[in-house]
C-alpha atoms as a PDB file:
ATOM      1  CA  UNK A   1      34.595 -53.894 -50.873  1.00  0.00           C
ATOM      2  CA  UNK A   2      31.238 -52.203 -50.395  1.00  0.00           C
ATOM      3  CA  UNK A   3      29.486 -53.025 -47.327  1.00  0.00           C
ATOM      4  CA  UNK A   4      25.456 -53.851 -48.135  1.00  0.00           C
ATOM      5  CA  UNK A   5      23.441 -52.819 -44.707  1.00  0.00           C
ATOM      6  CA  UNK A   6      20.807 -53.906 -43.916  1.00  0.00           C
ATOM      7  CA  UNK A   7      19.448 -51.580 -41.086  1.00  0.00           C
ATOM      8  CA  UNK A   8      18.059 -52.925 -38.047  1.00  0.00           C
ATOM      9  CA  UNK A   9      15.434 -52.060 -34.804  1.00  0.00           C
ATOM     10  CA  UNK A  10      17.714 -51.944 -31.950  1.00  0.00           C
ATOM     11  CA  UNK A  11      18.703 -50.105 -29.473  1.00  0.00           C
ATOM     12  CA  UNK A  12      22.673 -50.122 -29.909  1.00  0.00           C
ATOM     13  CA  UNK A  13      22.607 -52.116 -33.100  1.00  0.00           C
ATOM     14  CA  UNK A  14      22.387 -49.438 -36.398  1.00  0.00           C
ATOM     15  CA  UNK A  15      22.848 -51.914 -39.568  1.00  0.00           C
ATOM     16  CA  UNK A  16      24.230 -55.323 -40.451  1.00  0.00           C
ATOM     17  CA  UNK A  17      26.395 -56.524 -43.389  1.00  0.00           C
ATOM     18  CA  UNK A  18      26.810 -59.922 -44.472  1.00  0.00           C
ATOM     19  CA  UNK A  19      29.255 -61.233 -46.839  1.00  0.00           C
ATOM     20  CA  UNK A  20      29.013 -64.753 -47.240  1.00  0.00           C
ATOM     21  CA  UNK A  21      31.240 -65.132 -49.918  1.00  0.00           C
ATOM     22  CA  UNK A  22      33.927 -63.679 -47.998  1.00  0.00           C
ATOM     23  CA  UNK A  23      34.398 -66.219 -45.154  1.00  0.00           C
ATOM     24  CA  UNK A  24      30.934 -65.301 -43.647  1.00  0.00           C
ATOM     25  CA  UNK A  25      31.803 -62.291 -42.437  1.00  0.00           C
ATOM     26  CA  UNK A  26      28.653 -60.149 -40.630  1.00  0.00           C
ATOM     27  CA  UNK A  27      29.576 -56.534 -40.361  1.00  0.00           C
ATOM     28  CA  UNK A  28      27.779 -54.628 -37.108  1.00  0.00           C
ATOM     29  CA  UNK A  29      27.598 -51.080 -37.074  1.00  0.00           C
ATOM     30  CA  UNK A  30      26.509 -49.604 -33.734  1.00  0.00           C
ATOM     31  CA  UNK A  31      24.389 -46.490 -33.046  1.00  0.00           C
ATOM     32  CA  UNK A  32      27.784 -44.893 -32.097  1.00  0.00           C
ATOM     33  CA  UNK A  33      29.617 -45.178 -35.335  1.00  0.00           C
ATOM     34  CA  UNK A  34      31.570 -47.654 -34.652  1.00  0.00           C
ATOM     35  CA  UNK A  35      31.815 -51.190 -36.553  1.00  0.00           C
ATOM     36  CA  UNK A  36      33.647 -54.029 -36.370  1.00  0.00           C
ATOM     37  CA  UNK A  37      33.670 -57.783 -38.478  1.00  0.00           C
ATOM     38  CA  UNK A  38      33.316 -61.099 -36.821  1.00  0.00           C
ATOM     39  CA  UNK A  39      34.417 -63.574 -38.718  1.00  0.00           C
ATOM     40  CA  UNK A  40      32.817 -67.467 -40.209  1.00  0.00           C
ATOM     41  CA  UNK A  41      29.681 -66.653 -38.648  1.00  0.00           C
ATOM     42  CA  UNK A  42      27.094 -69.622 -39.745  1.00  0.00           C
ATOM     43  CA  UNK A  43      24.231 -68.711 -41.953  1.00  0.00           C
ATOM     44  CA  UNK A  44      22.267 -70.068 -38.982  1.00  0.00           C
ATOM     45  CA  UNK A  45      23.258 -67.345 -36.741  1.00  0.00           C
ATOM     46  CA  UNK A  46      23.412 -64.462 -39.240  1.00  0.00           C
ATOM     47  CA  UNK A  47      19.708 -65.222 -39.817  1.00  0.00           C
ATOM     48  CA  UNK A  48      18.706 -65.736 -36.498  1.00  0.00           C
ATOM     49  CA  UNK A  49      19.872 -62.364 -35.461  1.00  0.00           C
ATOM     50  CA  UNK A  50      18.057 -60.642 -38.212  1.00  0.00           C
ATOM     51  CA  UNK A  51      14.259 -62.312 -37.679  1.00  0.00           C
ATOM     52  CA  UNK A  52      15.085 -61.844 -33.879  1.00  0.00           C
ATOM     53  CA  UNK A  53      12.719 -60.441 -31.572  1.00  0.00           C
ATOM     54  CA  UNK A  54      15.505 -58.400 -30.380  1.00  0.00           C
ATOM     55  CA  UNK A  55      18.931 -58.295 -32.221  1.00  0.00           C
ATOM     56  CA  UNK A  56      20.539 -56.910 -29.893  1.00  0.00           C
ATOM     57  CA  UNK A  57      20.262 -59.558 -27.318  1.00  0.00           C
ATOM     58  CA  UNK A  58      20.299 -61.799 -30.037  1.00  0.00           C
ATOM     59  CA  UNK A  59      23.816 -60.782 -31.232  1.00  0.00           C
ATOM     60  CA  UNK A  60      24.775 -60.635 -27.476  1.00  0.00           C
ATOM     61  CA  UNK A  61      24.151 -63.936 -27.125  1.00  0.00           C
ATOM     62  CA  UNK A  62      25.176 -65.502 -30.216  1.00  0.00           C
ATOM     63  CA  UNK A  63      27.842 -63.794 -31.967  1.00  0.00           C
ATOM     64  CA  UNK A  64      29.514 -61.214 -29.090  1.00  0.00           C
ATOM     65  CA  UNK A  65      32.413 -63.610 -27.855  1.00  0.00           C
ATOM     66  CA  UNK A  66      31.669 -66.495 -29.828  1.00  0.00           C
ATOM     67  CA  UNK A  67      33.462 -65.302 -32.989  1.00  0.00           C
ATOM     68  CA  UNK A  68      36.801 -63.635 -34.019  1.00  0.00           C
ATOM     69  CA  UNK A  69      36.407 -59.853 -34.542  1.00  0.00           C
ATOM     70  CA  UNK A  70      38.180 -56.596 -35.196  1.00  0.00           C
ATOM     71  CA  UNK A  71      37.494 -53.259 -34.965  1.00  0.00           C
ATOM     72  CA  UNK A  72      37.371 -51.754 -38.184  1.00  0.00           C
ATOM     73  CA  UNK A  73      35.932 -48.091 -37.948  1.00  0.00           C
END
């Protein structure tokens, strides 16, 4: 599957890819390379982190440790 990013103002954050169709996945890929999947994120969240005033903060609170994740890259 080919990751769609969307890229992002942020100060760790790089991009973001969704795949809803997939059991919500939202992809994050960092300024550092790195990138990992959280898993059944809501619609809700995944678009509140991308009209955020700062995603980054915004994932932090939302997403970071409320979801499953892996590392994938």
């Amino acid at each position: 599957m080919a990751i769609e990013w969307d890229e992002v103002k942020s100060s760790n954050i790089d991009a973001v890819g969704y795949d809803k169709d997939e059991l919500s996945y939202v992809y994050i890929r960092f300024k550092n390379g790195s990138v990992y999947r959280y898993d059944g994120v809501s619609d809700e969240h995944y678009e509140g982190m991308m009209h955020a005033d700062s995603v980054g903060r915004y994932f932090n609170e939302h997403i970071k440790g409320a979801y499953p994740y892996e590392k994938i890259e």
